[in-house]
Structure formats: C-alpha cells, structure tokens
PDBML (XML) file of the C-alpha atoms, coordinates in Angstrom:
<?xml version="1.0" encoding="UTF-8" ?>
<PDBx:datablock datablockName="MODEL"
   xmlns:PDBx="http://pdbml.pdb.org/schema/pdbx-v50.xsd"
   xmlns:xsi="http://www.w3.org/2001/XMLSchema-instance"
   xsi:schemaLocation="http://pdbml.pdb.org/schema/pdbx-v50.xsd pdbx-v50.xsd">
   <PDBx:atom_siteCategory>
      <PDBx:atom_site id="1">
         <PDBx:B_iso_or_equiv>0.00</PDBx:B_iso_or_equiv>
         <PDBx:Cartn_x>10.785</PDBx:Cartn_x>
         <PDBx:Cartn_y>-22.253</PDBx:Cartn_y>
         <PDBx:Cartn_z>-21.198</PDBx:Cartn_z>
         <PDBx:auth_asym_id>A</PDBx:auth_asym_id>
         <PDBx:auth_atom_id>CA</PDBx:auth_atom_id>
         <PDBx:auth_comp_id>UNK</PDBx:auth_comp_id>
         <PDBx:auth_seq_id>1</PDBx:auth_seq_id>
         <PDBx:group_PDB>ATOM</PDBx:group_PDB>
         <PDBx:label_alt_id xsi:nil="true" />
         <PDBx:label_asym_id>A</PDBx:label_asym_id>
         <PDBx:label_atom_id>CA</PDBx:label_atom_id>
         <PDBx:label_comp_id>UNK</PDBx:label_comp_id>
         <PDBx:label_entity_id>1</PDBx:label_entity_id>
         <PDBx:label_seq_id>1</PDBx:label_seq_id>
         <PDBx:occupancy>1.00</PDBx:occupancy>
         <PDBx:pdbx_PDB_model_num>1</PDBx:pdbx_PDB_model_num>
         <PDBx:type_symbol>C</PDBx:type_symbol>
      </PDBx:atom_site>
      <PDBx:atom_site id="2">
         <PDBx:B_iso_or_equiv>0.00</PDBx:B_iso_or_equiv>
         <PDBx:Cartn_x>13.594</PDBx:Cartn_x>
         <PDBx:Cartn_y>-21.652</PDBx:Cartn_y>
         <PDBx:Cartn_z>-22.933</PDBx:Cartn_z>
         <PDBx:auth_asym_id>A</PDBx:auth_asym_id>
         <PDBx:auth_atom_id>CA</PDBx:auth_atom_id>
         <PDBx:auth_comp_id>UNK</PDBx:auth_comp_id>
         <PDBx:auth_seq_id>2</PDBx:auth_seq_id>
         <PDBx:group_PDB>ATOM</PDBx:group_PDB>
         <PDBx:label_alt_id xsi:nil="true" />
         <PDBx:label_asym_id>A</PDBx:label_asym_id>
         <PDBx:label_atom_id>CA</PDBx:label_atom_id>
         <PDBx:label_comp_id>UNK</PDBx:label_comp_id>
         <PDBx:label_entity_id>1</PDBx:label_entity_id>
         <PDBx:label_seq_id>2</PDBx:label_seq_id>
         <PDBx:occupancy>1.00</PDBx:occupancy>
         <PDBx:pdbx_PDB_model_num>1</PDBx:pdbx_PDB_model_num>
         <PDBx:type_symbol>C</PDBx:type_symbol>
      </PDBx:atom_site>
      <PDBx:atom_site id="3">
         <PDBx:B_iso_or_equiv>0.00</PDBx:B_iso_or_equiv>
         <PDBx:Cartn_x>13.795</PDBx:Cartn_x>
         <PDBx:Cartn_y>-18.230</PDBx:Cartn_y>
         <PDBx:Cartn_z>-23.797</PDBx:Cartn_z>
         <PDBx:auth_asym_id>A</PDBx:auth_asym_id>
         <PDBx:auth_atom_id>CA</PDBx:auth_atom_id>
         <PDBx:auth_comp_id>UNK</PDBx:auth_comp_id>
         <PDBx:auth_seq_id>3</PDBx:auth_seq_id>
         <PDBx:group_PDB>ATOM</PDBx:group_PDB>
         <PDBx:label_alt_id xsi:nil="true" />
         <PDBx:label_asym_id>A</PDBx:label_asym_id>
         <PDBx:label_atom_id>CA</PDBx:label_atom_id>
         <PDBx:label_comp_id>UNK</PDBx:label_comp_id>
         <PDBx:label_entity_id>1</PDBx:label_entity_id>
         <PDBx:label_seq_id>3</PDBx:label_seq_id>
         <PDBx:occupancy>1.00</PDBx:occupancy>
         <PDBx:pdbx_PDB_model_num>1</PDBx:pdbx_PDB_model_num>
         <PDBx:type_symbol>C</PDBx:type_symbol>
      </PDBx:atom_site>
      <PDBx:atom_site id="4">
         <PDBx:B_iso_or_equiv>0.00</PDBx:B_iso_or_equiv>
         <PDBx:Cartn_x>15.151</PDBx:Cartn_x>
         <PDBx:Cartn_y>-15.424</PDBx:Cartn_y>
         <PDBx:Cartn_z>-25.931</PDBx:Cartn_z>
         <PDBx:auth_asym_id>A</PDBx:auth_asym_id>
         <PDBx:auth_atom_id>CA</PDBx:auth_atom_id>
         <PDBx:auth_comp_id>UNK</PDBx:auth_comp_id>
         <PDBx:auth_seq_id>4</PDBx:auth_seq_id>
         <PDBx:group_PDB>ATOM</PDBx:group_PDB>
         <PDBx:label_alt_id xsi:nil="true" />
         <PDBx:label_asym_id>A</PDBx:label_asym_id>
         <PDBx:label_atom_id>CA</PDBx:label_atom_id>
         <PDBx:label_comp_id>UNK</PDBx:label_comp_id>
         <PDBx:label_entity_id>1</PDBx:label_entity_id>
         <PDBx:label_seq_id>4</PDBx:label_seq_id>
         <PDBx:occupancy>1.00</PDBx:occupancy>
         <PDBx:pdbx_PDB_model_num>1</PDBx:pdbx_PDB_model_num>
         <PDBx:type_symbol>C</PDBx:type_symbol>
      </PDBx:atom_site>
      <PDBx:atom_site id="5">
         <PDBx:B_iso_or_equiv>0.00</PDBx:B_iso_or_equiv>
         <PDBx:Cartn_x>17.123</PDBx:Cartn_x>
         <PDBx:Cartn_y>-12.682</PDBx:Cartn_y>
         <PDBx:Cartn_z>-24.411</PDBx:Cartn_z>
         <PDBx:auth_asym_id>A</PDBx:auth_asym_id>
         <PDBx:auth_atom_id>CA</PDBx:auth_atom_id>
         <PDBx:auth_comp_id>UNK</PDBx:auth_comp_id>
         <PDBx:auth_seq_id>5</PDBx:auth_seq_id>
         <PDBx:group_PDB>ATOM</PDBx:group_PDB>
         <PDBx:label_alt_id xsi:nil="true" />
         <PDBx:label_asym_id>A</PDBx:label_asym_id>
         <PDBx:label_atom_id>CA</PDBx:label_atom_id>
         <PDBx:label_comp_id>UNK</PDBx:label_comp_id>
         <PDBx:label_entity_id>1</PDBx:label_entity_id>
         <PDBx:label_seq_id>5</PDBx:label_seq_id>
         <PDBx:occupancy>1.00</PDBx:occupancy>
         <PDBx:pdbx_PDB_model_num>1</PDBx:pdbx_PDB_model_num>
         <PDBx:type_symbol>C</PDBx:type_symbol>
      </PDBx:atom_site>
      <PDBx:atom_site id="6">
         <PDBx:B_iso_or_equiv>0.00</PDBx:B_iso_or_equiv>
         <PDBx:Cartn_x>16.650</PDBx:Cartn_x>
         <PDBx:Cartn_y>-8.980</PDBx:Cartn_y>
         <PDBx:Cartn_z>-26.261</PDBx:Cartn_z>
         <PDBx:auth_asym_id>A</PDBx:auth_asym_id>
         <PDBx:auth_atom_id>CA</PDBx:auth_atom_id>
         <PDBx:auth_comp_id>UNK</PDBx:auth_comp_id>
         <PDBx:auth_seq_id>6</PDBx:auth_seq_id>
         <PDBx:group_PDB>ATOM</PDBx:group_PDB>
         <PDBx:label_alt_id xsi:nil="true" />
         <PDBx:label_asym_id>A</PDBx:label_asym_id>
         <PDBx:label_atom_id>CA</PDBx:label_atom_id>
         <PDBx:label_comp_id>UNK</PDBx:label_comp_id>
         <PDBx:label_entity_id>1</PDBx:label_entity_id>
         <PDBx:label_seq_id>6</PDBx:label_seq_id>
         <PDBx:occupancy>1.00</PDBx:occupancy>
         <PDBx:pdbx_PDB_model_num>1</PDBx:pdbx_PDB_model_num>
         <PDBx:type_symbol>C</PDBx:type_symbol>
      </PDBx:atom_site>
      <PDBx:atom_site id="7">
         <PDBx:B_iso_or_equiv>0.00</PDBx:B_iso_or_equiv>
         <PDBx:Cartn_x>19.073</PDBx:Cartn_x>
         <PDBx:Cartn_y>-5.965</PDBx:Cartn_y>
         <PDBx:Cartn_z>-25.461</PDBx:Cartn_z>
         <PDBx:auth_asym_id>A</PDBx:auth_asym_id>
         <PDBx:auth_atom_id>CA</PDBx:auth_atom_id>
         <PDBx:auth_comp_id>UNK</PDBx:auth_comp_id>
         <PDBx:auth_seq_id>7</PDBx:auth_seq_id>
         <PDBx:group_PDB>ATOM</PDBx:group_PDB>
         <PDBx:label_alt_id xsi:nil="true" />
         <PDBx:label_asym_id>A</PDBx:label_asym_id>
         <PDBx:label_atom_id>CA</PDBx:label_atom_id>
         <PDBx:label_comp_id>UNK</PDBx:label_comp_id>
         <PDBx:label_entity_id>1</PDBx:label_entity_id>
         <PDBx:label_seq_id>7</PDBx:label_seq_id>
         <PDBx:occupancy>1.00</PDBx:occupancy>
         <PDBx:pdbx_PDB_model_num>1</PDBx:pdbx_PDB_model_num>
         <PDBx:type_symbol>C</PDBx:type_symbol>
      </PDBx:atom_site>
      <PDBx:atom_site id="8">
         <PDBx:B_iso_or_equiv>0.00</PDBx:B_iso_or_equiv>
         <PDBx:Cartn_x>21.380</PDBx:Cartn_x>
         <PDBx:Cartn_y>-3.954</PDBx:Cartn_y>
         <PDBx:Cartn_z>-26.949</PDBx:Cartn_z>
         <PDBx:auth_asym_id>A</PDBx:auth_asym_id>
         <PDBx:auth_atom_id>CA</PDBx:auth_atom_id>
         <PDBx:auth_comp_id>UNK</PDBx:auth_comp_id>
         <PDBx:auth_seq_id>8</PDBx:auth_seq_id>
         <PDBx:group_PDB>ATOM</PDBx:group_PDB>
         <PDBx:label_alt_id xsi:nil="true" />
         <PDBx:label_asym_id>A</PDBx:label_asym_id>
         <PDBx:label_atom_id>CA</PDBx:label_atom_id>
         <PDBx:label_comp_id>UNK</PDBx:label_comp_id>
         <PDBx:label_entity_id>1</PDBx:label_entity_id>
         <PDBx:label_seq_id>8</PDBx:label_seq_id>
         <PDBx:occupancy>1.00</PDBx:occupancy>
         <PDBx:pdbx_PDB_model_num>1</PDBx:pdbx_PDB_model_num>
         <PDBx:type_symbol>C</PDBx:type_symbol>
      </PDBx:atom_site>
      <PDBx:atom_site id="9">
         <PDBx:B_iso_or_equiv>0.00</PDBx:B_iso_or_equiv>
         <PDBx:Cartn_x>25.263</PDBx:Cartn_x>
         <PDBx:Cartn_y>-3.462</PDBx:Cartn_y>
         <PDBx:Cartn_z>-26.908</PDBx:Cartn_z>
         <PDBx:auth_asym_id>A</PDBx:auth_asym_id>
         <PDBx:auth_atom_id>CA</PDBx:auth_atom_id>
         <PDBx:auth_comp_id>UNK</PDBx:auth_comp_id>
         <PDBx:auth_seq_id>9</PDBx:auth_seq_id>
         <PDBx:group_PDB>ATOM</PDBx:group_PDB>
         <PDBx:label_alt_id xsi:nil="true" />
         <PDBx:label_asym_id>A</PDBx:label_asym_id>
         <PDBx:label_atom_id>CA</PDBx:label_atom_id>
         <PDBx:label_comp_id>UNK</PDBx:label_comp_id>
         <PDBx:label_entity_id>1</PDBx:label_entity_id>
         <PDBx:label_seq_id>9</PDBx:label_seq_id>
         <PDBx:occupancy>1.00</PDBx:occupancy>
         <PDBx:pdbx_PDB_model_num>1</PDBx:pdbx_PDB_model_num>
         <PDBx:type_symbol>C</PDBx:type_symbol>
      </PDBx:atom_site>
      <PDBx:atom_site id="10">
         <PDBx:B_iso_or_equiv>0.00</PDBx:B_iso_or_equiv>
         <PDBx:Cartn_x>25.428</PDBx:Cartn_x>
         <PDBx:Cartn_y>-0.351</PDBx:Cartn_y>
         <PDBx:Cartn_z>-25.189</PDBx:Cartn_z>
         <PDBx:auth_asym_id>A</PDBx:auth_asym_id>
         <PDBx:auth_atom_id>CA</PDBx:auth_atom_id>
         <PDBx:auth_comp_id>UNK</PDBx:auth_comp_id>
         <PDBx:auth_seq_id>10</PDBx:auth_seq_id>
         <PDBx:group_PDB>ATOM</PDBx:group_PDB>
         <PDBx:label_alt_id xsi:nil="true" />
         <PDBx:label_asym_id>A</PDBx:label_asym_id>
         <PDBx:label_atom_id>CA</PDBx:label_atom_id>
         <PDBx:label_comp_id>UNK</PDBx:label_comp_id>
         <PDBx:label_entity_id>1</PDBx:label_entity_id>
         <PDBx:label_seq_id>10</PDBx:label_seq_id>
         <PDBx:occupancy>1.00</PDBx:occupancy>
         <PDBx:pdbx_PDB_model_num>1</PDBx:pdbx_PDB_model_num>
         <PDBx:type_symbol>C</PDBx:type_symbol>
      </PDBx:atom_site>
      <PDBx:atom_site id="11">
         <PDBx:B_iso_or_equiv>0.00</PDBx:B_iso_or_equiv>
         <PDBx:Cartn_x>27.411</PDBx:Cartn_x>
         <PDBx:Cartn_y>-1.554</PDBx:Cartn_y>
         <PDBx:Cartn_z>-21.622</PDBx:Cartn_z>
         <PDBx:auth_asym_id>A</PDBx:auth_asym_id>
         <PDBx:auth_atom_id>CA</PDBx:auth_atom_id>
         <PDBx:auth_comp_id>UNK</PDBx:auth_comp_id>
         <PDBx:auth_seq_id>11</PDBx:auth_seq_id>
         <PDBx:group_PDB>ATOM</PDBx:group_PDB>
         <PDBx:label_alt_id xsi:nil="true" />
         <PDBx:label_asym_id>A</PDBx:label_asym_id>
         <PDBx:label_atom_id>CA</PDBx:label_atom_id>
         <PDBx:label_comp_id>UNK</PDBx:label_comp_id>
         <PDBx:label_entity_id>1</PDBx:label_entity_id>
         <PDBx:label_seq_id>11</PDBx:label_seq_id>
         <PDBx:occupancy>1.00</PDBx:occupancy>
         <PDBx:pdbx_PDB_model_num>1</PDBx:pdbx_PDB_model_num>
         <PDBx:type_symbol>C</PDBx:type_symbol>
      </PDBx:atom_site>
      <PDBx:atom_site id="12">
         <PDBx:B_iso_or_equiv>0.00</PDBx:B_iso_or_equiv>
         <PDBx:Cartn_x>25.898</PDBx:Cartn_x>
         <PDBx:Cartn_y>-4.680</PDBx:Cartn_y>
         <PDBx:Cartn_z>-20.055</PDBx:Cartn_z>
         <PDBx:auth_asym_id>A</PDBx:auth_asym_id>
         <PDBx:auth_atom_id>CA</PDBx:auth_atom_id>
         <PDBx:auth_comp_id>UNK</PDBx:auth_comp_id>
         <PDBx:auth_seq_id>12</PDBx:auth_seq_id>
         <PDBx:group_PDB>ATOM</PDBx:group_PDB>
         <PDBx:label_alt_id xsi:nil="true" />
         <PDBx:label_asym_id>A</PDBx:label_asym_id>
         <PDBx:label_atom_id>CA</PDBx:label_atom_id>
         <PDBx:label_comp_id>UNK</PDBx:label_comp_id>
         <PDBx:label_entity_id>1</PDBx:label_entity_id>
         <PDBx:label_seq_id>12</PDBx:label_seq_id>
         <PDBx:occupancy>1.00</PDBx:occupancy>
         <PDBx:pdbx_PDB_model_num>1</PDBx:pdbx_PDB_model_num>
         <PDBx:type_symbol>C</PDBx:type_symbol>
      </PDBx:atom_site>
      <PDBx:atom_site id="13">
         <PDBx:B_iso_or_equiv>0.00</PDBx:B_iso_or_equiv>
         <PDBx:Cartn_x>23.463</PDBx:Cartn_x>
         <PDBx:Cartn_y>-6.466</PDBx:Cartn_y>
         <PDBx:Cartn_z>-21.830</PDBx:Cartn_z>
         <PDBx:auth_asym_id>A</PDBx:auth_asym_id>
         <PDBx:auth_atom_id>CA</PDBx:auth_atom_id>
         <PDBx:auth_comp_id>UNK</PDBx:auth_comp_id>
         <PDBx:auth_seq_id>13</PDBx:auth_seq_id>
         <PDBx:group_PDB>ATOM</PDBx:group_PDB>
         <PDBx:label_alt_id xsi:nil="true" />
         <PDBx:label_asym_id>A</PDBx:label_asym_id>
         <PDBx:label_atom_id>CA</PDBx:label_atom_id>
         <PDBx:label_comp_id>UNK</PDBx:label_comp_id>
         <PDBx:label_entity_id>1</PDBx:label_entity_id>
         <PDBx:label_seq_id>13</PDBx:label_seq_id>
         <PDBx:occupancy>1.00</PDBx:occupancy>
         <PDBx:pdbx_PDB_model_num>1</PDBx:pdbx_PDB_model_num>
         <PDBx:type_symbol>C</PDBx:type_symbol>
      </PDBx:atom_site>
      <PDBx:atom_site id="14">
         <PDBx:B_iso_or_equiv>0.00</PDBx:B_iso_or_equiv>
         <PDBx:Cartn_x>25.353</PDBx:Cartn_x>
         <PDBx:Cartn_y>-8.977</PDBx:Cartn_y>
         <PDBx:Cartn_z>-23.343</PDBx:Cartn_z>
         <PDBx:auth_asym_id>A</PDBx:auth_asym_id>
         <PDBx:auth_atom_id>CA</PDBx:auth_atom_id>
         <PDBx:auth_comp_id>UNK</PDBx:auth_comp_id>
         <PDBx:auth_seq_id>14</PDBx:auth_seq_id>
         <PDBx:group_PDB>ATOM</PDBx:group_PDB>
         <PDBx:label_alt_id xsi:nil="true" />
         <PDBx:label_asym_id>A</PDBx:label_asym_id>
         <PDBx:label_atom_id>CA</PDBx:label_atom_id>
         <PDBx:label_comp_id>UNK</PDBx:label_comp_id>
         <PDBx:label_entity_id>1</PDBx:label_entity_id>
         <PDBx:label_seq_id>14</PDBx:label_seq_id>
         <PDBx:occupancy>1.00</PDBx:occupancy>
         <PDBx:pdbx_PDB_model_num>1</PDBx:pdbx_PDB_model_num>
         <PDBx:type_symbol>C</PDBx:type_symbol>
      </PDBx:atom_site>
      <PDBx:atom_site id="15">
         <PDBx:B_iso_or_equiv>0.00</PDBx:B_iso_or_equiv>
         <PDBx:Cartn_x>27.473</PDBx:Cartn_x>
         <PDBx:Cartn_y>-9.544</PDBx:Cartn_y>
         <PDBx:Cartn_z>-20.155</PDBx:Cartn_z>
         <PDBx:auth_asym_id>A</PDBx:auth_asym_id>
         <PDBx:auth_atom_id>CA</PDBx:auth_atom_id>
         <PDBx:auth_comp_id>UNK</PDBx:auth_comp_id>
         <PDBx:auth_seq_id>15</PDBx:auth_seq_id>
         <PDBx:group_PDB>ATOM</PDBx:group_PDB>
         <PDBx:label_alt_id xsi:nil="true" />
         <PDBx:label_asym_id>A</PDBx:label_asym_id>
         <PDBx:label_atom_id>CA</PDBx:label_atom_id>
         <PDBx:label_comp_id>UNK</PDBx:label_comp_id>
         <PDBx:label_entity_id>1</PDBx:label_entity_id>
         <PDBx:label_seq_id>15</PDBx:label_seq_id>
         <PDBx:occupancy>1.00</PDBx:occupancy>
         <PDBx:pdbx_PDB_model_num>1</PDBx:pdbx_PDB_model_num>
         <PDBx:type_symbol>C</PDBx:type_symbol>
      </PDBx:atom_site>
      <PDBx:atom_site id="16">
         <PDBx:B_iso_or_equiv>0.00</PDBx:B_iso_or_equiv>
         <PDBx:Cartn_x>24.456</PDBx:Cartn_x>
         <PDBx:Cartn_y>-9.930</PDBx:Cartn_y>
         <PDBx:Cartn_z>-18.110</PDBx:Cartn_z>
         <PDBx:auth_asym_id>A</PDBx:auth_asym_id>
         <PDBx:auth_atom_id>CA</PDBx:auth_atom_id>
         <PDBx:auth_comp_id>UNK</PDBx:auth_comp_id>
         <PDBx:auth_seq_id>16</PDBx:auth_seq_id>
         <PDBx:group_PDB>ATOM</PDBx:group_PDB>
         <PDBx:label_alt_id xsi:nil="true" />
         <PDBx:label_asym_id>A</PDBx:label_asym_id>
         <PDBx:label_atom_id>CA</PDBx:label_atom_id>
         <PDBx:label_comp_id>UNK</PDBx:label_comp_id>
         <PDBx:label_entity_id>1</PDBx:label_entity_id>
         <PDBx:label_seq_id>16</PDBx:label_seq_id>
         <PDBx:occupancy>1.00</PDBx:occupancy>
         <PDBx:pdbx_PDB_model_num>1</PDBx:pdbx_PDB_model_num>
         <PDBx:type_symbol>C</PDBx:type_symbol>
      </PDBx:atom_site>
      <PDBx:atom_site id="17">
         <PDBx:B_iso_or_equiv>0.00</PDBx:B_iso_or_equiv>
         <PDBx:Cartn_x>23.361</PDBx:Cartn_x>
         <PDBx:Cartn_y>-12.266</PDBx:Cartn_y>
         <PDBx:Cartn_z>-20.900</PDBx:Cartn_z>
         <PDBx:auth_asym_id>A</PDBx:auth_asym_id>
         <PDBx:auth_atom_id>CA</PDBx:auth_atom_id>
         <PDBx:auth_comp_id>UNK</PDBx:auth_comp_id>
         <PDBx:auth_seq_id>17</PDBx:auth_seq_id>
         <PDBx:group_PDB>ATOM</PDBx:group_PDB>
         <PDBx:label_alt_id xsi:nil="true" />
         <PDBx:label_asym_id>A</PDBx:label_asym_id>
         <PDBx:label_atom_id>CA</PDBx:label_atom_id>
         <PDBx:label_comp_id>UNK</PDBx:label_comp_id>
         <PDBx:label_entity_id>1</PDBx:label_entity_id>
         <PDBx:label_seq_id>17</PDBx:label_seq_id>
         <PDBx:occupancy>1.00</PDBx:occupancy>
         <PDBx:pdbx_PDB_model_num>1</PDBx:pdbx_PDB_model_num>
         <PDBx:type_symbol>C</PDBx:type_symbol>
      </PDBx:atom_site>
      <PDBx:atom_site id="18">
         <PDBx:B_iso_or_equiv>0.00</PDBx:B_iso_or_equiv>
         <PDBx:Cartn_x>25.856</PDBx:Cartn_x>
         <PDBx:Cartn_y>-14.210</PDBx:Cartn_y>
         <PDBx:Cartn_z>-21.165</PDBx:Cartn_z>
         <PDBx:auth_asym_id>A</PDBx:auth_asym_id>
         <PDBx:auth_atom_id>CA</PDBx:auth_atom_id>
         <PDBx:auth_comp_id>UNK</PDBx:auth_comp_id>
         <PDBx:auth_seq_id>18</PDBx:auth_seq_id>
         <PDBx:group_PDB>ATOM</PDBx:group_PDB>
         <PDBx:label_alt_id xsi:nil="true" />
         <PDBx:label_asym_id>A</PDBx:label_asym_id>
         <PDBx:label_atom_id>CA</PDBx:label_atom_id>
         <PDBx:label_comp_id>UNK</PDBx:label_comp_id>
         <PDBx:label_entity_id>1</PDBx:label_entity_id>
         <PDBx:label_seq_id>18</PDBx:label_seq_id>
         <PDBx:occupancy>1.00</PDBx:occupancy>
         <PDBx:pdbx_PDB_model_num>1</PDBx:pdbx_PDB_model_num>
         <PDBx:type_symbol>C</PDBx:type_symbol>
      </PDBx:atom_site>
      <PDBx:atom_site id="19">
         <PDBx:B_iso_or_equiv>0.00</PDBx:B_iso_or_equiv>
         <PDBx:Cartn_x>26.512</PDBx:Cartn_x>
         <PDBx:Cartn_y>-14.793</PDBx:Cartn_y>
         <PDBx:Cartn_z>-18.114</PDBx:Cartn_z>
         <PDBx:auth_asym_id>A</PDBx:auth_asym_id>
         <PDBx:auth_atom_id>CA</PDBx:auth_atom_id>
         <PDBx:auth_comp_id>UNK</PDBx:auth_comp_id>
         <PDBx:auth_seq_id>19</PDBx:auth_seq_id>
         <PDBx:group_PDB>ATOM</PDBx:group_PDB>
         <PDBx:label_alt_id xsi:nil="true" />
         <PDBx:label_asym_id>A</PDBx:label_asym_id>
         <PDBx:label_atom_id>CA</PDBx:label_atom_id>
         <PDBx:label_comp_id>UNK</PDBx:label_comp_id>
         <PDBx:label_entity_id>1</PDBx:label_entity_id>
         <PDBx:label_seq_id>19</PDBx:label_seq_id>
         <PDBx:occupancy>1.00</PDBx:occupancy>
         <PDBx:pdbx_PDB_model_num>1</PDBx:pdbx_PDB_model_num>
         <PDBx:type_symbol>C</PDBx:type_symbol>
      </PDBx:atom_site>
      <PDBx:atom_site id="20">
         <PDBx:B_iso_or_equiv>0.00</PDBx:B_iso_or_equiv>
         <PDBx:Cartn_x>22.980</PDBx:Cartn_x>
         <PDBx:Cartn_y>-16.135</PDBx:Cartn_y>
         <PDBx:Cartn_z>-17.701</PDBx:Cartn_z>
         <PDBx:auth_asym_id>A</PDBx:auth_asym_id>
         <PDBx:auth_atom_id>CA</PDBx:auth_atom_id>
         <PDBx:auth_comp_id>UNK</PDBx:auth_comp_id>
         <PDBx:auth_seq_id>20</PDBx:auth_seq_id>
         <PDBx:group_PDB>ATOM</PDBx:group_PDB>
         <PDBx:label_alt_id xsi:nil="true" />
         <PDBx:label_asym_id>A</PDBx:label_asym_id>
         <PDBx:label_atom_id>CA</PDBx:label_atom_id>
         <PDBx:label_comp_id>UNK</PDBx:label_comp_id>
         <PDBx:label_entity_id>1</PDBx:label_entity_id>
         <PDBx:label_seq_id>20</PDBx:label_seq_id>
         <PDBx:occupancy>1.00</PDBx:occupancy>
         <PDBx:pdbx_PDB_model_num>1</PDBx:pdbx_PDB_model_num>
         <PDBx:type_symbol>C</PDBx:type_symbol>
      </PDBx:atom_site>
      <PDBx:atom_site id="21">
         <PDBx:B_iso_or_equiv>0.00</PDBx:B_iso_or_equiv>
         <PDBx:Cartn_x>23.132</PDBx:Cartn_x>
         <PDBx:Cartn_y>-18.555</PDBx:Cartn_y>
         <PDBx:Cartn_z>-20.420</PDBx:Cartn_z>
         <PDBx:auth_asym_id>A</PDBx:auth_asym_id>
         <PDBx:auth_atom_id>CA</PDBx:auth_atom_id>
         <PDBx:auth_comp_id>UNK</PDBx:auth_comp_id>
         <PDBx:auth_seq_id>21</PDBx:auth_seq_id>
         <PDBx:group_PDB>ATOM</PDBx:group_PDB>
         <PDBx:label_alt_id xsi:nil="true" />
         <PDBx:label_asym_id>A</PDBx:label_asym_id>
         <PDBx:label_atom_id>CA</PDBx:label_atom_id>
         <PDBx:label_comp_id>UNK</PDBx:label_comp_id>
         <PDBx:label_entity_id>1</PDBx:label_entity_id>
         <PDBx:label_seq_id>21</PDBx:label_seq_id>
         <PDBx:occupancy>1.00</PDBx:occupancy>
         <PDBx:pdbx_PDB_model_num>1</PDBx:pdbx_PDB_model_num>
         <PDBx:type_symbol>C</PDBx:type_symbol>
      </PDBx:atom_site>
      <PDBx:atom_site id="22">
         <PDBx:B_iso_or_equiv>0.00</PDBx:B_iso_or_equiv>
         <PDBx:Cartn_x>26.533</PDBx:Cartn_x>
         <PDBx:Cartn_y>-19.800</PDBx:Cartn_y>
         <PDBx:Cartn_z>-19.235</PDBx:Cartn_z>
         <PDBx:auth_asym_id>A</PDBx:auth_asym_id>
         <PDBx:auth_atom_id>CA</PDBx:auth_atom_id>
         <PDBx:auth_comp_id>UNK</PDBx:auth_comp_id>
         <PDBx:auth_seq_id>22</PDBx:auth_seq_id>
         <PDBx:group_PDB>ATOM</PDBx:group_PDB>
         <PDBx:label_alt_id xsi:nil="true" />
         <PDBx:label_asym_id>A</PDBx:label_asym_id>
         <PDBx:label_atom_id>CA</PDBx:label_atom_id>
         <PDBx:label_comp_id>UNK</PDBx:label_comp_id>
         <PDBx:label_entity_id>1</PDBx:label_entity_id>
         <PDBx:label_seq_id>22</PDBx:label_seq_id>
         <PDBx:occupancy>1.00</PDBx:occupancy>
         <PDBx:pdbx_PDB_model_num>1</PDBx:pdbx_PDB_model_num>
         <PDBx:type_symbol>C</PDBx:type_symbol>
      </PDBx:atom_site>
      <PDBx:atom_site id="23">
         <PDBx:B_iso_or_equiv>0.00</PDBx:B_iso_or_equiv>
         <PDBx:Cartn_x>24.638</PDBx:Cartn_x>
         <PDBx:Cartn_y>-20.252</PDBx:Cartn_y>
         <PDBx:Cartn_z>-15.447</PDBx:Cartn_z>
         <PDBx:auth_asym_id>A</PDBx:auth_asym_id>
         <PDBx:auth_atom_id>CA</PDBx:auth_atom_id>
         <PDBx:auth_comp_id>UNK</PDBx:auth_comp_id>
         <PDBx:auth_seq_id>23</PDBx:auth_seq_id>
         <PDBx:group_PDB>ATOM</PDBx:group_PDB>
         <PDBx:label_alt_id xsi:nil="true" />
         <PDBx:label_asym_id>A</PDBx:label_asym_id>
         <PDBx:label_atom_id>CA</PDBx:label_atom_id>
         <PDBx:label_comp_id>UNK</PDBx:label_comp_id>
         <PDBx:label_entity_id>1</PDBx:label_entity_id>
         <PDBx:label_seq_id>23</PDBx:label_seq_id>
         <PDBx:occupancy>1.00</PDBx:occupancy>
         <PDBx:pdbx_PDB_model_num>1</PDBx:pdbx_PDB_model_num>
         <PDBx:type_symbol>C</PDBx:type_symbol>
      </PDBx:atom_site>
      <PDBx:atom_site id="24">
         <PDBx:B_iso_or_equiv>0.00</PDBx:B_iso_or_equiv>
         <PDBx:Cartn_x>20.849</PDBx:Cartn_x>
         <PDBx:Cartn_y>-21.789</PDBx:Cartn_y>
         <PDBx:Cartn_z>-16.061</PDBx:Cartn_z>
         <PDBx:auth_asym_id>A</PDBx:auth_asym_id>
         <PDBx:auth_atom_id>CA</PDBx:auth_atom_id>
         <PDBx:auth_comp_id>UNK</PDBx:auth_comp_id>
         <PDBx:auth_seq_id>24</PDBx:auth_seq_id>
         <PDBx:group_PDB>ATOM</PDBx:group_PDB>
         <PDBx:label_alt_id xsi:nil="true" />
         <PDBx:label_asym_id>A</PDBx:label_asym_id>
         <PDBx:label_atom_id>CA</PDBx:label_atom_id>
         <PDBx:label_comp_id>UNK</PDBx:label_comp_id>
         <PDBx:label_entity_id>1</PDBx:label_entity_id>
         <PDBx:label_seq_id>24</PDBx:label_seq_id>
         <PDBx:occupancy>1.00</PDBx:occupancy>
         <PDBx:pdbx_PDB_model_num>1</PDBx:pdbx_PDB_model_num>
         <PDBx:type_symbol>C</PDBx:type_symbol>
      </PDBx:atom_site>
   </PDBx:atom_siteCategory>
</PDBx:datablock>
C-alpha cells in the first residue's frame, strides 16, 4: 500500500511526515 498521509500544519505533522516518506 502506498498511502496518503492527512494532517495539518499546526507543529509536527509534516515533520513526522516527511520524515516517513524520506524513511519507508
């Protein structure tokens, strides 16, 4: 699965993310 990741700019979503994407 490849899949898409939902959140919201307030603090850490998009580091968390990111960080994910750049990982797996």
């Amino acid at each position: 699965i490849r899949w898409v990741l939902i959140g919201d700019d307030g603090q850490h979503d998009e580091e968390i993310y990111g960080e994910f994407a750049l990982d797996t």
